[in-house]
N, C-alpha and C. Protein backbone atom coordinates (compact mmCIF):
# COMPACT_ATOMS: atom_id res chain seq x y z
N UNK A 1 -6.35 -15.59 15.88
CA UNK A 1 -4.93 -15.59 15.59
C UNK A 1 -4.17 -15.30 16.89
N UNK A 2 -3.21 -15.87 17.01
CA UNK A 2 -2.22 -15.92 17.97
C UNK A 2 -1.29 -14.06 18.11
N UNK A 3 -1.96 -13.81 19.39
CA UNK A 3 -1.52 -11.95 19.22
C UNK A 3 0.03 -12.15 19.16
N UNK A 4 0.66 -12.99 20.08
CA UNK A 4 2.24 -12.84 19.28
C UNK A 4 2.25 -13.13 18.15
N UNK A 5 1.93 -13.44 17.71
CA UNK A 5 2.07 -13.64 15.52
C UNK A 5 1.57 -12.55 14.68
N UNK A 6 0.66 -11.84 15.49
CA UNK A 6 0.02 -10.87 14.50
C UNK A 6 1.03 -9.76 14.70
N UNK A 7 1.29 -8.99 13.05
CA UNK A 7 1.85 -8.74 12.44
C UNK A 7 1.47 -6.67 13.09
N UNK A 8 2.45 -5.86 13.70
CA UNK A 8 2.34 -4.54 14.27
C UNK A 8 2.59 -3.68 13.05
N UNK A 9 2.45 -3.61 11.93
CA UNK A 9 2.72 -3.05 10.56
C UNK A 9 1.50 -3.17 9.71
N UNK A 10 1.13 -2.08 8.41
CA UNK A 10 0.30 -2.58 7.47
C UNK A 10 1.30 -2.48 6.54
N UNK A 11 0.73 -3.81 5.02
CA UNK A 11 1.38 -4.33 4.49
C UNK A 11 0.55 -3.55 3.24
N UNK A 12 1.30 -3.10 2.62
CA UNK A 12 0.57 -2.13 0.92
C UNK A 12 1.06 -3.04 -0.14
N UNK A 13 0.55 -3.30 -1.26
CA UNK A 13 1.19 -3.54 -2.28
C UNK A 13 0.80 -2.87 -3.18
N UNK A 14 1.72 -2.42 -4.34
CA UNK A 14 1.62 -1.53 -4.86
C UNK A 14 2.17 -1.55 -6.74
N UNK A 15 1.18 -1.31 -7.29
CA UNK A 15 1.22 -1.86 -8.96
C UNK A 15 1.63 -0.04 -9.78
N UNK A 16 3.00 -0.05 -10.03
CA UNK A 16 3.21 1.42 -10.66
C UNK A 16 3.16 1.46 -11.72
N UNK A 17 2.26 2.15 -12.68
CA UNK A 17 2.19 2.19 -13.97
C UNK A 17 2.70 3.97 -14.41
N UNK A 18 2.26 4.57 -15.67
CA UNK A 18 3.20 5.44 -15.95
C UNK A 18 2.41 6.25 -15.14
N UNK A 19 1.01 7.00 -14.85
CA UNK A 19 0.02 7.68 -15.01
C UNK A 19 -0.41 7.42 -13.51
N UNK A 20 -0.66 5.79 -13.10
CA UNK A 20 -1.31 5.51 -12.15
C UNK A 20 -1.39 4.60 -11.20
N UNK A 21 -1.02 4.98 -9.87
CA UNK A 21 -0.86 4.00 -8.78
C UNK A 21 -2.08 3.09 -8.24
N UNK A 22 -2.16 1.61 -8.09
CA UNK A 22 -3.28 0.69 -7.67
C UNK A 22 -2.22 0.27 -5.75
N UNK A 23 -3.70 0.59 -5.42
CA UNK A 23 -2.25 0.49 -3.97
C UNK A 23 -3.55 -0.44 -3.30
N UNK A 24 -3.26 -1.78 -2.77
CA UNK A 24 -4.08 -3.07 -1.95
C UNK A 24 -2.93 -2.78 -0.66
N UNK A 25 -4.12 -3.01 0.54
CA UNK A 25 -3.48 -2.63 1.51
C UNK A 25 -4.02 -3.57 3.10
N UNK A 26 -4.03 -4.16 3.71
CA UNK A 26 -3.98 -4.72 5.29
C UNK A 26 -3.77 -4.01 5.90
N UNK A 27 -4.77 -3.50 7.00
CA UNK A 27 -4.52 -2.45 7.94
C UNK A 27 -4.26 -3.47 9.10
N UNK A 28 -3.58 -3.24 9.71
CA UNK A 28 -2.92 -4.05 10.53
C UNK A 28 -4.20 -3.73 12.30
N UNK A 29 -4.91 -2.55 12.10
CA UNK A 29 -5.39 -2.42 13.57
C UNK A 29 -6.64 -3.35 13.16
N UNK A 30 -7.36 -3.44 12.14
CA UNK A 30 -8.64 -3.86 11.74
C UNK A 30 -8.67 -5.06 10.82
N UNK A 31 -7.10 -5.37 10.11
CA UNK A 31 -7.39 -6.50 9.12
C UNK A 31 -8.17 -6.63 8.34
N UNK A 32 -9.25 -4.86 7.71
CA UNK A 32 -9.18 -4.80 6.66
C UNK A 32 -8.49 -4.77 5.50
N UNK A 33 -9.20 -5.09 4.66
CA UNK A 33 -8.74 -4.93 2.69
C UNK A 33 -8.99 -3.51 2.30
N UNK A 34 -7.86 -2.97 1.59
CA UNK A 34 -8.66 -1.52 1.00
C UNK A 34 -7.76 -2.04 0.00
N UNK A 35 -8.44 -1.44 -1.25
CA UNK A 35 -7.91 -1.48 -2.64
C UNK A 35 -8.77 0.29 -3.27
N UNK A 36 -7.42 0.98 -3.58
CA UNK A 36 -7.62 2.18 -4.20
C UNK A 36 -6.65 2.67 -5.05
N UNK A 37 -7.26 3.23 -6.15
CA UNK A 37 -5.86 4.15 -7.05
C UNK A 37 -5.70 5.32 -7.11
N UNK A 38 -4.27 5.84 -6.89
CA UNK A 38 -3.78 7.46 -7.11
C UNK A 38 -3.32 7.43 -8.16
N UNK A 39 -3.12 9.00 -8.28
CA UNK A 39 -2.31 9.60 -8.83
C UNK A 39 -1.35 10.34 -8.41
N UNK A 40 -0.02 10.41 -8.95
CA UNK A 40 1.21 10.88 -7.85
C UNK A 40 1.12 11.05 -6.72
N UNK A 41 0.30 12.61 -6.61
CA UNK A 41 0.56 13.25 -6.43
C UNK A 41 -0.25 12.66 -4.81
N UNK A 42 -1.21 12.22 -5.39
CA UNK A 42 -2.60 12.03 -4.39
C UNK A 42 -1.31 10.52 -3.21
N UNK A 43 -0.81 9.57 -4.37
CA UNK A 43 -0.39 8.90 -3.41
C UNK A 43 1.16 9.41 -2.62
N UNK A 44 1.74 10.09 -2.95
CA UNK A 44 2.55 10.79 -1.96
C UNK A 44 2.48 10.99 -0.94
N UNK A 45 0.88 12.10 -1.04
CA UNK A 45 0.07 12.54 0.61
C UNK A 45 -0.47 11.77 1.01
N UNK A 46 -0.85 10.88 0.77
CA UNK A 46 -1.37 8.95 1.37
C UNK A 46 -0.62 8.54 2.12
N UNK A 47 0.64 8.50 1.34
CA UNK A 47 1.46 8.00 2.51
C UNK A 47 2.50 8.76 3.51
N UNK A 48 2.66 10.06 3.13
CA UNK A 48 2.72 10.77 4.28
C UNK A 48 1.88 11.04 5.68
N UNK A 49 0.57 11.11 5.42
CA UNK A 49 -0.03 10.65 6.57
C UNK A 49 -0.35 9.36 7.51
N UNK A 50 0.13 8.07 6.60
CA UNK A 50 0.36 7.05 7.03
C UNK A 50 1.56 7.07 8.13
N UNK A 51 1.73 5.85 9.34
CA UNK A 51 2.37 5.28 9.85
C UNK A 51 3.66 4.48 8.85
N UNK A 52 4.96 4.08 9.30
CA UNK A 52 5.40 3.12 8.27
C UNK A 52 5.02 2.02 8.27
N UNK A 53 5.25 1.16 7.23
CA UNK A 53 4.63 -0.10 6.92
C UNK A 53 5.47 -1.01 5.80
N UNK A 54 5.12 -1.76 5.54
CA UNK A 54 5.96 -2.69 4.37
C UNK A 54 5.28 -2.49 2.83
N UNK A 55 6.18 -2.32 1.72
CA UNK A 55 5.58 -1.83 0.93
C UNK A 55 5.88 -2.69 -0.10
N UNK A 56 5.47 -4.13 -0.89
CA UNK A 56 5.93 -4.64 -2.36
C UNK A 56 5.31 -3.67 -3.35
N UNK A 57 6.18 -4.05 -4.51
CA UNK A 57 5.94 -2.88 -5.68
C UNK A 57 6.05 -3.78 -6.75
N UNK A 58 5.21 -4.09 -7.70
CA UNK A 58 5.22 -4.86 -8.99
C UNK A 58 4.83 -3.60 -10.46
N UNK A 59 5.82 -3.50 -11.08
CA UNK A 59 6.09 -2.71 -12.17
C UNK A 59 5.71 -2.98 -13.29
N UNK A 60 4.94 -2.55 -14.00
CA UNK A 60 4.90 -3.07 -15.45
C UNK A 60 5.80 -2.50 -16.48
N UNK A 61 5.88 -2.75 -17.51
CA UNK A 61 6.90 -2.83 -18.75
C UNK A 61 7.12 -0.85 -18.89
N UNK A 62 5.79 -0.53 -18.64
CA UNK A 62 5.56 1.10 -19.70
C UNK A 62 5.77 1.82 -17.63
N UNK A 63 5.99 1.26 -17.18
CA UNK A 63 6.17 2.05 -15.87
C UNK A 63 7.89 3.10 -15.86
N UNK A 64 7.83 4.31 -16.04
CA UNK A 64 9.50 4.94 -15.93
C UNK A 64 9.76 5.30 -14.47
């Protein structure tokens, strides 16, 4: 890949349900895949120790 094109951010996406976060993620230094789920509390401190990054969020119906 062309290093001017590659992307200086990781990109999370993120599925909020009532109970439980599914967070898929691109690490931007390695262009790994991680796929893991929290709970609140757990993903709060996830991403406080993270760098910023870009975050989509897809909600389901029972999500408040």
């Amino acid at each position: 890949m062309d290093e001017r094109a590659k992307m200086n951010f990781t990109t999370y996406g993120l599925d909020i349900a009532k109970r439980v976060f599914q967070l898929n993620w691109v690490a931007h230094e390695s262009d790994e895949i991680h796929n893991r789920k929290f709970g609140k509390h757990e993903l709060l401190e996830f991403f406080a120790q993270r760098e910023a990054g870009l975050i989509a969020i897809e909600a389901c119906g029972s999500a408040h």
